[in-house]
C-alpha atoms as a PDB file:
ATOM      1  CA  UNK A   1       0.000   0.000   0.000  1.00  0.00           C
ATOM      2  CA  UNK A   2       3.139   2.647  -0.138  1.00  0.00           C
ATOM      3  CA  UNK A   3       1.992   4.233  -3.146  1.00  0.00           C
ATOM      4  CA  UNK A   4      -1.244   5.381  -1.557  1.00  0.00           C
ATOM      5  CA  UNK A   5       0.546   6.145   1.473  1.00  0.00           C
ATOM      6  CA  UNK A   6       2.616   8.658  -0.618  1.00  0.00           C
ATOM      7  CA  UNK A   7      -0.246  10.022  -2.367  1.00  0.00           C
ATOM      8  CA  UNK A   8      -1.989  10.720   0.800  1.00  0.00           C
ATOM      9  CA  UNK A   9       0.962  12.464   1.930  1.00  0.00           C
ATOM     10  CA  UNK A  10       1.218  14.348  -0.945  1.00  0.00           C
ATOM     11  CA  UNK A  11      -1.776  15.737  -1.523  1.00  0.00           C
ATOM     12  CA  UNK A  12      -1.869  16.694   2.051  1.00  0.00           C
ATOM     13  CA  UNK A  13      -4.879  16.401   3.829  1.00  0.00           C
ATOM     14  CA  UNK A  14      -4.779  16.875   7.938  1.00  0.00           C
ATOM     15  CA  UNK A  15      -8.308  16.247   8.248  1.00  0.00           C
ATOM     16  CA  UNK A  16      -8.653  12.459   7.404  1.00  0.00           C
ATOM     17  CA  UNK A  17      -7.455   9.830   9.120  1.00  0.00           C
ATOM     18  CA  UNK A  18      -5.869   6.752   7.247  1.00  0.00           C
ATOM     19  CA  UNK A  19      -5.305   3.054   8.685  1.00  0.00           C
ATOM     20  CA  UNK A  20      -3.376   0.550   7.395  1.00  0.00           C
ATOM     21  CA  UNK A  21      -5.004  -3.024   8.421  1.00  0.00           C
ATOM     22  CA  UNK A  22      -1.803  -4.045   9.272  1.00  0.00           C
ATOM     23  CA  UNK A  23      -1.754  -1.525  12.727  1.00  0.00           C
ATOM     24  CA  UNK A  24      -5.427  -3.139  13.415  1.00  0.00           C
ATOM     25  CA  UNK A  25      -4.847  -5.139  16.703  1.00  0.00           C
ATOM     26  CA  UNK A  26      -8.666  -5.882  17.179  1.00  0.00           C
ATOM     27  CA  UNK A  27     -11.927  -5.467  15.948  1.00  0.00           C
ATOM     28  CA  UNK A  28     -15.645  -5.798  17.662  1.00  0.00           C
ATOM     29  CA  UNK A  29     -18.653  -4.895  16.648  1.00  0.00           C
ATOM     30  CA  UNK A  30     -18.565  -1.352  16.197  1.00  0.00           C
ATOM     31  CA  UNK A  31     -14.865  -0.427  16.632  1.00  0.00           C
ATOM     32  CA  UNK A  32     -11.564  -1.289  15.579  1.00  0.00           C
ATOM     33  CA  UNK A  33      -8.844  -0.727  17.826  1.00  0.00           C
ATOM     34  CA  UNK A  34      -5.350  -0.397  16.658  1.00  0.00           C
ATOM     35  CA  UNK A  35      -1.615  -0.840  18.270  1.00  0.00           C
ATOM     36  CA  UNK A  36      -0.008   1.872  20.969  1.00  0.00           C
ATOM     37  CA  UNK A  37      -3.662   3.743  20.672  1.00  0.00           C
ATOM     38  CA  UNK A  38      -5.741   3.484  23.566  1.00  0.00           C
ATOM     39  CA  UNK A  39      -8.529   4.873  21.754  1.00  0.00           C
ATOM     40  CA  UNK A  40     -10.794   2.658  19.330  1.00  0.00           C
ATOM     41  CA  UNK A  41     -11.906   3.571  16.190  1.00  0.00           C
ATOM     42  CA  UNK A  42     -15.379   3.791  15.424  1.00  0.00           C
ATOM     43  CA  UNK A  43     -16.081   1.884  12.468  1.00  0.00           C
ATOM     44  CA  UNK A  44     -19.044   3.531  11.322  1.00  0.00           C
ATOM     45  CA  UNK A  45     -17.083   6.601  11.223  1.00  0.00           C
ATOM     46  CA  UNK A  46     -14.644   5.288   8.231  1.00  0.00           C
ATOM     47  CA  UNK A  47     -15.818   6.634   4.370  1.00  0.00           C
ATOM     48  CA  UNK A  48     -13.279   4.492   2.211  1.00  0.00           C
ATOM     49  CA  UNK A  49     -11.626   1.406   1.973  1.00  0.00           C
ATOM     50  CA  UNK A  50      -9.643   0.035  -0.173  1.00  0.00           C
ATOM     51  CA  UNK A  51      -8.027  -3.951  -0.658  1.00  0.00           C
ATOM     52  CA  UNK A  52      -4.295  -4.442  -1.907  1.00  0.00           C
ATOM     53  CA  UNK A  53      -3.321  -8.343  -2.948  1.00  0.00           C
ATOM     54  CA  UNK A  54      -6.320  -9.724  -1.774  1.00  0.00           C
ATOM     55  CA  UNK A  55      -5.393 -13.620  -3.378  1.00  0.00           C
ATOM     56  CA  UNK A  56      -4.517 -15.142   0.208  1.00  0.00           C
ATOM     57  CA  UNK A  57      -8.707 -13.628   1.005  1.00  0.00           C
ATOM     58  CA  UNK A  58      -9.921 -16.118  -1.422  1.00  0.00           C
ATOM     59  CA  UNK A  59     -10.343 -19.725   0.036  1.00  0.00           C
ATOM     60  CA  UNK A  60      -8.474 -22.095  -0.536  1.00  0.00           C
ATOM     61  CA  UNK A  61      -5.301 -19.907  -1.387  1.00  0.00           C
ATOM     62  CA  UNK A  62      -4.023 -20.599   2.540  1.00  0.00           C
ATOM     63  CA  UNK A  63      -2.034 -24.079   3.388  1.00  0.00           C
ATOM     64  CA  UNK A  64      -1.991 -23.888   7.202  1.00  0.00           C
ATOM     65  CA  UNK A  65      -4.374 -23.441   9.684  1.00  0.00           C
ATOM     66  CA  UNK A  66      -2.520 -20.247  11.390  1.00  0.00           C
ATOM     67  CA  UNK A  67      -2.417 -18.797   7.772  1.00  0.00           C
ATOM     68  CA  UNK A  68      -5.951 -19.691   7.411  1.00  0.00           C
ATOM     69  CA  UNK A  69      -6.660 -17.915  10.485  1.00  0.00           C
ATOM     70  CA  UNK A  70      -4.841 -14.748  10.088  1.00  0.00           C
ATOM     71  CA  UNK A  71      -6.546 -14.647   6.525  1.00  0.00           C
ATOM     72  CA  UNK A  72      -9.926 -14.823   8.552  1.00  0.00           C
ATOM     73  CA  UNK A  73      -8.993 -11.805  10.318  1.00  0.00           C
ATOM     74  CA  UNK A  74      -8.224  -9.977   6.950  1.00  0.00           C
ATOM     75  CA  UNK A  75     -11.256 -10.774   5.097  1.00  0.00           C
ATOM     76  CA  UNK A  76     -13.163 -10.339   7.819  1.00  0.00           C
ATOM     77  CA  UNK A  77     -11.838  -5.986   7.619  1.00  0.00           C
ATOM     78  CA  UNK A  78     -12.539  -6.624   4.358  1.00  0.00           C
ATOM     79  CA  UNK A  79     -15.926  -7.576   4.282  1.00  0.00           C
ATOM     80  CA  UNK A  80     -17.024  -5.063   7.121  1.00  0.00           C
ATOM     81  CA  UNK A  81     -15.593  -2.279   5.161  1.00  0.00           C
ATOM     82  CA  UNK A  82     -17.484  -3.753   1.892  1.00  0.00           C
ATOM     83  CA  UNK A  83     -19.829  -0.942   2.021  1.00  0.00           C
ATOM     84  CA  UNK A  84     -17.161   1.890   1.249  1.00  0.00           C
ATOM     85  CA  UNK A  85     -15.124   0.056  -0.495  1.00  0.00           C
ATOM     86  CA  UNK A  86     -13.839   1.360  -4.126  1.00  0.00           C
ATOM     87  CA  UNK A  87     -14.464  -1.960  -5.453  1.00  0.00           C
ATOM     88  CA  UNK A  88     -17.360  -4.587  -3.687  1.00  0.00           C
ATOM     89  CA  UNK A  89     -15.588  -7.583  -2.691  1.00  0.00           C
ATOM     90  CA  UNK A  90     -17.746 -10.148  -3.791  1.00  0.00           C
ATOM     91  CA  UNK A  91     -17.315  -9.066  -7.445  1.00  0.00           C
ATOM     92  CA  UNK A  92     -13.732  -8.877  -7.707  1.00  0.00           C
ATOM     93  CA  UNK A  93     -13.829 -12.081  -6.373  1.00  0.00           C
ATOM     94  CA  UNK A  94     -15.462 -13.363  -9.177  1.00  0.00           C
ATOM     95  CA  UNK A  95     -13.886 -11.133 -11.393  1.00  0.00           C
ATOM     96  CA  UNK A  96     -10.608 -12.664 -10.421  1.00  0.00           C
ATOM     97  CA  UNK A  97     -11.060 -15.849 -12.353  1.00  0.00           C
ATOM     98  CA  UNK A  98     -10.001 -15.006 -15.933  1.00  0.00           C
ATOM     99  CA  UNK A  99     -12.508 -16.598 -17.213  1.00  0.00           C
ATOM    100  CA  UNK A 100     -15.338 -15.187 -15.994  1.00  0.00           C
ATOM    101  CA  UNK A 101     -13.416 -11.394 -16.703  1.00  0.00           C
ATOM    102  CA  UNK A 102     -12.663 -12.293 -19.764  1.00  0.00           C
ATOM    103  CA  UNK A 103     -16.353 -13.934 -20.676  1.00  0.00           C
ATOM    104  CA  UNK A 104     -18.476 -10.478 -19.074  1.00  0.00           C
ATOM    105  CA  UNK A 105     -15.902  -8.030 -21.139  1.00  0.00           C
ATOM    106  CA  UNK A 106     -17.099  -9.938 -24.508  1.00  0.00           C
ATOM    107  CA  UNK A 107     -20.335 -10.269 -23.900  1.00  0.00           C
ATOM    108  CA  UNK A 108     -20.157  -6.017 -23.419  1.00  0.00           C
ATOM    109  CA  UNK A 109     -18.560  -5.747 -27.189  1.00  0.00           C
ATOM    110  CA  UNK A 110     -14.819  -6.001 -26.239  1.00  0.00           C
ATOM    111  CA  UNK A 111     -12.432  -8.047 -27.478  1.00  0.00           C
ATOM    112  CA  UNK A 112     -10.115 -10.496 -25.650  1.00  0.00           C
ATOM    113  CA  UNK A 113      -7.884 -13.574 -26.155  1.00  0.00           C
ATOM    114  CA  UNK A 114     -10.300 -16.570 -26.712  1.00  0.00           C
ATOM    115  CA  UNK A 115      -8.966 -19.007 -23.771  1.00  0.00           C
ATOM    116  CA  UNK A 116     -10.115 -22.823 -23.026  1.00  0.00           C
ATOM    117  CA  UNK A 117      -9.936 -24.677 -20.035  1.00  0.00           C
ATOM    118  CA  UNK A 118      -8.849 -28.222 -20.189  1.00  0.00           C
ATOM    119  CA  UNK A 119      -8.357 -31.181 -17.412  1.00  0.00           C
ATOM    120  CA  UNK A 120      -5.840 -33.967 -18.077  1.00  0.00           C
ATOM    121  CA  UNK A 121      -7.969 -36.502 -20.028  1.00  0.00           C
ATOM    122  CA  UNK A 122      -9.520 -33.657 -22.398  1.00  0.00           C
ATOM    123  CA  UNK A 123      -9.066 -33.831 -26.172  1.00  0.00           C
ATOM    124  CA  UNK A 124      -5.919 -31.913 -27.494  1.00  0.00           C
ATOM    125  CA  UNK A 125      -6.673 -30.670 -30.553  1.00  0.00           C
ATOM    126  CA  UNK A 126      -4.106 -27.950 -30.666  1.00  0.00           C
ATOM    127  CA  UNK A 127      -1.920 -26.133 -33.669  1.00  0.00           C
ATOM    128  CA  UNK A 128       1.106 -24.750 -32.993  1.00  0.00           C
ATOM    129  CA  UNK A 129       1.965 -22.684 -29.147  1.00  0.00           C
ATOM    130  CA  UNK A 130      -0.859 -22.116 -26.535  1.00  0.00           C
ATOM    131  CA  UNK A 131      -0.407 -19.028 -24.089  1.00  0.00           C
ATOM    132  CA  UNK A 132      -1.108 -21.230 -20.551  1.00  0.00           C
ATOM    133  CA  UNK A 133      -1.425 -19.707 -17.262  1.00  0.00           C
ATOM    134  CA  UNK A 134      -2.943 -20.310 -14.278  1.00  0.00           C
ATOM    135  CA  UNK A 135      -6.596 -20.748 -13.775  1.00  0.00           C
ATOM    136  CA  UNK A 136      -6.297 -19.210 -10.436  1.00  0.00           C
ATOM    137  CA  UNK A 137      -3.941 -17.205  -9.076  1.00  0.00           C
ATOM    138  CA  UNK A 138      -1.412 -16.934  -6.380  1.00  0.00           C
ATOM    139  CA  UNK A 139      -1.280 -20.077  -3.966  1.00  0.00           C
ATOM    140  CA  UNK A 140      -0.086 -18.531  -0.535  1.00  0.00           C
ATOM    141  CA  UNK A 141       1.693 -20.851   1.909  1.00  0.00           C
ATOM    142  CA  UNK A 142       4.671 -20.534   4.813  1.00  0.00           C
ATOM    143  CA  UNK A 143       7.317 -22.349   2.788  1.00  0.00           C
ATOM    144  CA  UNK A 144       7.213 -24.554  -0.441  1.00  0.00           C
ATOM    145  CA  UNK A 145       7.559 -27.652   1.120  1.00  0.00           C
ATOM    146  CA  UNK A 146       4.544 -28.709  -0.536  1.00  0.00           C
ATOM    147  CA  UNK A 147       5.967 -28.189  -3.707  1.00  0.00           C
ATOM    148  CA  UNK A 148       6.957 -31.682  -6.016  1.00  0.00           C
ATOM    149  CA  UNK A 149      10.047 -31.730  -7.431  1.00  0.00           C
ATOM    150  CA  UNK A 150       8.831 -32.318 -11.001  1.00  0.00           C
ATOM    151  CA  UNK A 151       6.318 -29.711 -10.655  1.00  0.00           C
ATOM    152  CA  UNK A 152       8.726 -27.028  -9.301  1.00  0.00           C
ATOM    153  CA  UNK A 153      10.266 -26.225 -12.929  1.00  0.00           C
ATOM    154  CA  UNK A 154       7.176 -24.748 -13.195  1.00  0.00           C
ATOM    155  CA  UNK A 155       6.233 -22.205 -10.704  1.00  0.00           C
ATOM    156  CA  UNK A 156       8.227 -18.680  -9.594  1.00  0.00           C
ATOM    157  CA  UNK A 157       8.747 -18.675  -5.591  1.00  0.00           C
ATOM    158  CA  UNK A 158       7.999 -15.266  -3.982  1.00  0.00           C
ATOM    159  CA  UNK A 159       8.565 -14.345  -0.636  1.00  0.00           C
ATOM    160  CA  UNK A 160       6.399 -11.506   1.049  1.00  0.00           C
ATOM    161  CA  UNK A 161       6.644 -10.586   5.008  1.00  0.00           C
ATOM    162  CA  UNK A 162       7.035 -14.275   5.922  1.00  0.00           C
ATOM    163  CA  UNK A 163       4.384 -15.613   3.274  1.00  0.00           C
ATOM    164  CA  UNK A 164       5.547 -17.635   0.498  1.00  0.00           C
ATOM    165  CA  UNK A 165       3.684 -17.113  -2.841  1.00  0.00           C
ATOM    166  CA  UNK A 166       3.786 -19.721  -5.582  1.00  0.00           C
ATOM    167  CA  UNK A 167       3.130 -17.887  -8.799  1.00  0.00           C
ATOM    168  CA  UNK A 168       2.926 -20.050 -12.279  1.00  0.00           C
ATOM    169  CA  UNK A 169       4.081 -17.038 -14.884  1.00  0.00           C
ATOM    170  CA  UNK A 170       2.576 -16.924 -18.614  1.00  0.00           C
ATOM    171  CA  UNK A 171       4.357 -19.389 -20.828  1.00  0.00           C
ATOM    172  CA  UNK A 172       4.052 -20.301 -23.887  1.00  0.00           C
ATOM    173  CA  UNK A 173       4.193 -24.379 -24.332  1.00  0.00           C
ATOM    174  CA  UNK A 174       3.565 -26.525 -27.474  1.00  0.00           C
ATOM    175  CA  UNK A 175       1.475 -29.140 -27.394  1.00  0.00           C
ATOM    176  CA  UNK A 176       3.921 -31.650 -25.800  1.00  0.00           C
ATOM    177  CA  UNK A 177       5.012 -29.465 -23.323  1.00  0.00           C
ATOM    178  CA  UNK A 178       0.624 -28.810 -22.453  1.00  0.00           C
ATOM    179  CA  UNK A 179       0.228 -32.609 -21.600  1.00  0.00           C
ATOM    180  CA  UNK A 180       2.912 -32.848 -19.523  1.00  0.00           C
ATOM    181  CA  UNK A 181       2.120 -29.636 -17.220  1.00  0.00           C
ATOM    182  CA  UNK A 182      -1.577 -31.876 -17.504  1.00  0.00           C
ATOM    183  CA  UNK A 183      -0.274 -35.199 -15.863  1.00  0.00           C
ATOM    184  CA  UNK A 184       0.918 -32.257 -12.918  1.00  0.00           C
ATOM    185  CA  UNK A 185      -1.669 -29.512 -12.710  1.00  0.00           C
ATOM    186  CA  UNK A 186      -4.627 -31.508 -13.603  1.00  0.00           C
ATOM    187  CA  UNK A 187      -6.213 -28.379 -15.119  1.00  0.00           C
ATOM    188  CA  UNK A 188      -4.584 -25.947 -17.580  1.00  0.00           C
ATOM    189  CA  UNK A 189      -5.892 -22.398 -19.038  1.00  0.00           C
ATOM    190  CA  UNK A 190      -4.926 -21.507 -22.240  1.00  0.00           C
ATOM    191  CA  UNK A 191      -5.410 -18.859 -24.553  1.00  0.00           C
ATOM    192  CA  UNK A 192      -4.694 -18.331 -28.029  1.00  0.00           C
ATOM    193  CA  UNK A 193      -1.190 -16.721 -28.872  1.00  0.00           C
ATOM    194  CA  UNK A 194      -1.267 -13.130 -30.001  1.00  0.00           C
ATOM    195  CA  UNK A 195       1.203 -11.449 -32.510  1.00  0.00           C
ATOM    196  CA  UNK A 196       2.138  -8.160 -31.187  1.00  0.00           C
ATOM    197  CA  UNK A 197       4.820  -5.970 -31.073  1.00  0.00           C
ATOM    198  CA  UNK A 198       3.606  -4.526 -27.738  1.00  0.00           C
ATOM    199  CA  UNK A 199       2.207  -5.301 -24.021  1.00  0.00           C
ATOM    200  CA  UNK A 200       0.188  -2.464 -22.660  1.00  0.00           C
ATOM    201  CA  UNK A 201      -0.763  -1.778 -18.955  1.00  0.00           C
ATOM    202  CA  UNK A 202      -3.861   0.318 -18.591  1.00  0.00           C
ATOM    203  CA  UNK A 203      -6.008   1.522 -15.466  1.00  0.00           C
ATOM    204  CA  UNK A 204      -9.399   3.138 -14.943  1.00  0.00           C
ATOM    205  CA  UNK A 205      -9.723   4.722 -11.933  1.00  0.00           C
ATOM    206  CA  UNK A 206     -13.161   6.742 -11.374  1.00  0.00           C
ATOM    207  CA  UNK A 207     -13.805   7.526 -15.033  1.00  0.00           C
ATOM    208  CA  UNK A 208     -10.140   8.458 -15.838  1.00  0.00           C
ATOM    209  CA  UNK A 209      -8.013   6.293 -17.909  1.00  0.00           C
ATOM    210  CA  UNK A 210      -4.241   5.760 -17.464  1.00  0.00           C
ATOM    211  CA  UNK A 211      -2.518   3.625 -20.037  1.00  0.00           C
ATOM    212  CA  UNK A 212       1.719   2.588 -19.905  1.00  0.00           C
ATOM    213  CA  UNK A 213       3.573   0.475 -22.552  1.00  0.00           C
ATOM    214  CA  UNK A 214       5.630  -2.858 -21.193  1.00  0.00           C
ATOM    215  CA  UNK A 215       9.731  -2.502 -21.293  1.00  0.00           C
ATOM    216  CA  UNK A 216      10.681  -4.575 -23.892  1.00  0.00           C
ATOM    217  CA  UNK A 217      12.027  -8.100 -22.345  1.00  0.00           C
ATOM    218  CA  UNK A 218      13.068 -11.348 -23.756  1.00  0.00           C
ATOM    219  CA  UNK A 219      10.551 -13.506 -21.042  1.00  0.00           C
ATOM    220  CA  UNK A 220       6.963 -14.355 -22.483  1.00  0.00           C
ATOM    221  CA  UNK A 221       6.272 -13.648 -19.253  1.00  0.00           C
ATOM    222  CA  UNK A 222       5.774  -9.348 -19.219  1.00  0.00           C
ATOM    223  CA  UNK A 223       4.744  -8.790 -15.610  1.00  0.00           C
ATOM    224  CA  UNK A 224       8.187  -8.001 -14.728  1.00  0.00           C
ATOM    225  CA  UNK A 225       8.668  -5.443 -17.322  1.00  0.00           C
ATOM    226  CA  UNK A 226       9.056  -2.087 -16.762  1.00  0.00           C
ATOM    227  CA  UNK A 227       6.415   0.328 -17.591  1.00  0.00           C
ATOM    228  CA  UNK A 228       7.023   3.246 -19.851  1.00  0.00           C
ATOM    229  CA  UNK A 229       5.000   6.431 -20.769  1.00  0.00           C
ATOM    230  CA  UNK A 230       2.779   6.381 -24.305  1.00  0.00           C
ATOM    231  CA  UNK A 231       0.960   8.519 -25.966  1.00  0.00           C
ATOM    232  CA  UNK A 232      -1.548   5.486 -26.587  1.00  0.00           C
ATOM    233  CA  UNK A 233      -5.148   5.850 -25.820  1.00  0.00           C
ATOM    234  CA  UNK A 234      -7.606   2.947 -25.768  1.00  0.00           C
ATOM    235  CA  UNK A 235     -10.192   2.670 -28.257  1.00  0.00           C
ATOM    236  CA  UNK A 236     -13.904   3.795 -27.657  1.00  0.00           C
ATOM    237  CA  UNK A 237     -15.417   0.142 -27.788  1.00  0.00           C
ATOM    238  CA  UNK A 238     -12.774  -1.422 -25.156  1.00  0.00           C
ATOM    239  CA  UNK A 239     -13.480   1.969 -22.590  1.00  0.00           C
ATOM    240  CA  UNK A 240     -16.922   1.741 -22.880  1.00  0.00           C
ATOM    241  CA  UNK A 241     -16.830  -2.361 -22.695  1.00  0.00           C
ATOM    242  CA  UNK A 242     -14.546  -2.249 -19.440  1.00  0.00           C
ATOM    243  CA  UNK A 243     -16.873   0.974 -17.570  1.00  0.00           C
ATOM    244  CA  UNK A 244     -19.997  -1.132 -18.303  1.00  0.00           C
ATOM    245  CA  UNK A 245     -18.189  -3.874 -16.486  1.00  0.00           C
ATOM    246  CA  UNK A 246     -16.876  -1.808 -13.935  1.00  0.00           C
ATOM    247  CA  UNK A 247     -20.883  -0.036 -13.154  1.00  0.00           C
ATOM    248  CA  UNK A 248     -22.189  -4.258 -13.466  1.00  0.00           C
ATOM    249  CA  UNK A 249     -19.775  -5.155 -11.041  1.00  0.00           C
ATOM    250  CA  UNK A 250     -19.676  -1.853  -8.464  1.00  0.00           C
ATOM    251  CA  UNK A 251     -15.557  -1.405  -9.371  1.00  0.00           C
ATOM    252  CA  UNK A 252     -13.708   2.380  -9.131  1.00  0.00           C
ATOM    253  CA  UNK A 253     -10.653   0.360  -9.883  1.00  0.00           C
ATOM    254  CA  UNK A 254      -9.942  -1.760 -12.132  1.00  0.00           C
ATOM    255  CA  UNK A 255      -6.546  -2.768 -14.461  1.00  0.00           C
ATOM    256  CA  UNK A 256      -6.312  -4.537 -17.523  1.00  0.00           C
ATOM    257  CA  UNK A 257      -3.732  -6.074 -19.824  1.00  0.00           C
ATOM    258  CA  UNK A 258      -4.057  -5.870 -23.780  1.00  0.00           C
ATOM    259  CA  UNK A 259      -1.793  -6.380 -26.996  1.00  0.00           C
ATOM    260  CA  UNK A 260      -2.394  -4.810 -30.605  1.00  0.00           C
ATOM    261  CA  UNK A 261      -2.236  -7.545 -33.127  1.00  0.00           C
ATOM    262  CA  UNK A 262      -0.936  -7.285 -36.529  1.00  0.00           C
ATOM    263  CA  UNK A 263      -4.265  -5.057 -37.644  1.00  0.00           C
ATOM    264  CA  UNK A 264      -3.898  -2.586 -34.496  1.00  0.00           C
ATOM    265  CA  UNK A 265      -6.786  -4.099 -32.862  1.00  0.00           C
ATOM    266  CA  UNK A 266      -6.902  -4.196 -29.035  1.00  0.00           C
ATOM    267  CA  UNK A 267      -7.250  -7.524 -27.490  1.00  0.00           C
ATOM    268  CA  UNK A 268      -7.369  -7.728 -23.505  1.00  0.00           C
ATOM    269  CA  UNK A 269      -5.237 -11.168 -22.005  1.00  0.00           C
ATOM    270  CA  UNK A 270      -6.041 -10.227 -18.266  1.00  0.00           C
ATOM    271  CA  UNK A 271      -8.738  -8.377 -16.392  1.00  0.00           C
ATOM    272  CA  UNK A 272      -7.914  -7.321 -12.779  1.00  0.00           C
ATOM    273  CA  UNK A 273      -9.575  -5.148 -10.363  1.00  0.00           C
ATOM    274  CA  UNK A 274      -6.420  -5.777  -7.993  1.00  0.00           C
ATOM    275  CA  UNK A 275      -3.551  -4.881 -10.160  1.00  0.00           C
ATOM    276  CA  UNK A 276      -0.709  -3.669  -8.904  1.00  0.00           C
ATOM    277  CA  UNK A 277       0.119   0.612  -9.512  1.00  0.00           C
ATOM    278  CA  UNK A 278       3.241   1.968 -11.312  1.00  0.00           C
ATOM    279  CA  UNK A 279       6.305   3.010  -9.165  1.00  0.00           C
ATOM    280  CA  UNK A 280       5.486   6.178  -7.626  1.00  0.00           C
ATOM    281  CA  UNK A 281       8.221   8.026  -8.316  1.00  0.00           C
ATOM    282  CA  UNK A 282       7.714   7.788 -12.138  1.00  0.00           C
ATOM    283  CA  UNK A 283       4.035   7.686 -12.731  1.00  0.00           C
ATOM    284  CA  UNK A 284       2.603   8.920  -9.054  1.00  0.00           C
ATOM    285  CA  UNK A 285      -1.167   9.910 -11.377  1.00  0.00           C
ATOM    286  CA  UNK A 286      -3.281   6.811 -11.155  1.00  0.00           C
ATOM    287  CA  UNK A 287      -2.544   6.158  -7.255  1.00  0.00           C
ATOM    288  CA  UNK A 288      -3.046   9.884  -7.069  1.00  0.00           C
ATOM    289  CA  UNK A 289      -6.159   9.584  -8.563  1.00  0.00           C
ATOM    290  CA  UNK A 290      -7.231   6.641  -6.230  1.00  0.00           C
ATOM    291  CA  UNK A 291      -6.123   8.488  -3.439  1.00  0.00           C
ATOM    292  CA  UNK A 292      -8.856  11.699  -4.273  1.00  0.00           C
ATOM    293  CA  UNK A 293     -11.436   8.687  -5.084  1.00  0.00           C
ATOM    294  CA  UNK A 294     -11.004   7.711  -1.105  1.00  0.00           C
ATOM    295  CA  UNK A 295     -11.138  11.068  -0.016  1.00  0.00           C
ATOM    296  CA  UNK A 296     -13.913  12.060  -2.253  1.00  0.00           C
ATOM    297  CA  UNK A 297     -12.507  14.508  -4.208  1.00  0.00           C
ATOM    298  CA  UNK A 298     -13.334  13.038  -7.898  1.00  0.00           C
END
């Protein structure tokens, strides 16, 4: 959450108060009380909220019972805030499975990556590459223990604050290659590989739109990459596809992913009303945008 927290302290304000879940030491019915404060908060009182990284909040993402627990505690902020939140949780939790993102956007005129889903067992019928990623998304543990070794190849390892995260990055596998991540996985998303010279990040926040062109790197995988100012602006039929989604589904927020084939036609590969904001420092806009949203100021 340290690019809101900069924002906030940017723009100033002395006349709102903001909480980071992570100083909440207890919560009752009507107050939250918080570490070295003797004085609760009343939770009534609160106008915003606002979820970062919510994957561990979505059963059954937690291995342990202790990190099933503390999750508990989490979701449970979560889903007493719900009713000043920027985005409602129970939709982004829906919205989180790419297929479901990906299935509302078409059916409201935009166009994505066609995907398929496919257990071990299913009929491969495939030409050529496949994009494959997870269906889900992170899997949040305490260590990777768990982990097989001939499924480890597969997956990134990412440690956060004593949480392990097992992320499987976009590949792209041939047909061979699908099968055998099968006889693993079980279950494999796919989508159709895209020709494009470039990955765009974009963001609408409120009604304003923020769009930022992928570094160029050698990984399929373009998370990673850098993002980089553009003078690109979406097209009329993708903003008004993704705000229809975003008034269905009760989102502020929400961040998408999308290439331009070889016609310079937008295609969206990811929807995600969770994704994460540009560094600060070089593009401080859309989490200065949020940040008004919270206070509301837009």
């Amino acid at each position: 959450m340290s690019n809101l927290e900069m924002a906030f302290k940017d723009i100033g304000k002395d006349n709102i108060t903001v909480i980071n879940c992570d100083d909440v030491n207890a919560v009752d019915t009507h107050s939250l009380y918080m570490r070295n404060k003797k004085t609760p908060y009343r939770i009534n009182d609160f106008s915003s909220s606002f979820i970062r990284y919510p994957y561990d909040l979505i059963p059954p993402h937690s291995e342990t019972f202790e990190l099933r627990e503390e999750t508990e505690f989490h979701k449970t902020l979560s889903l007493i805030f719900d009713g000043v939140s920027i985005n409602h949780l129970a939709s982004t939790w829906m919205l989180r499975n790419r297929a479901f993102s990906l299935s509302q956007a078409l059916a409201l005129g935009v166009n994505i990556a066609e995907y398929l889903i496919i257990k071990k067992g299913g009929v491969l019928q495939l030409d050529g590459r496949k994009a494959i990623k997870a269906l889900g998304n992170c899997f949040v543990s305490l260590n990777n223990d768990f982990l097989r070794p001939n499924i480890k190849n597969f997956f990134r390892i990412e440690e956060d604050d004593g949480d392990i995260a097992v992320i499987f990055p976009a590949s792209s596998f041939d047909v061979h290659s699908i099968e055998k991540y099968l006889s693993y996985i079980k279950v494999a998303f796919l989508q159709q590989e895209i020709q494009a010279i470039n990955e765009y990040r974009g963001y609408i926040i409120g009604e304003l739109l923020f769009v930022y062109i992928r570094d160029k790197i050698n990984d399929f995988d373009k998370s990673p990459a850098q993002y980089l100012s553009t003078n690109y602006k979406c097209t009329s039929k993708t903003i008004s596809g993704l705000a229809q989604l975003m008034k269905k589904f009760r989102l502020k927020f929400l961040c998408f992913d999308f290439l331009l084939d070889e016609n310079d036609t937008e295609i969206i590969i990811d929807i995600n009303p969770y994704g994460s904001m540009p560094n600060y420092d070089k593009f401080p806009e859309p989490s200065l945008q949020l940040a008004k949203i919270m206070m509301g100021e837009s």
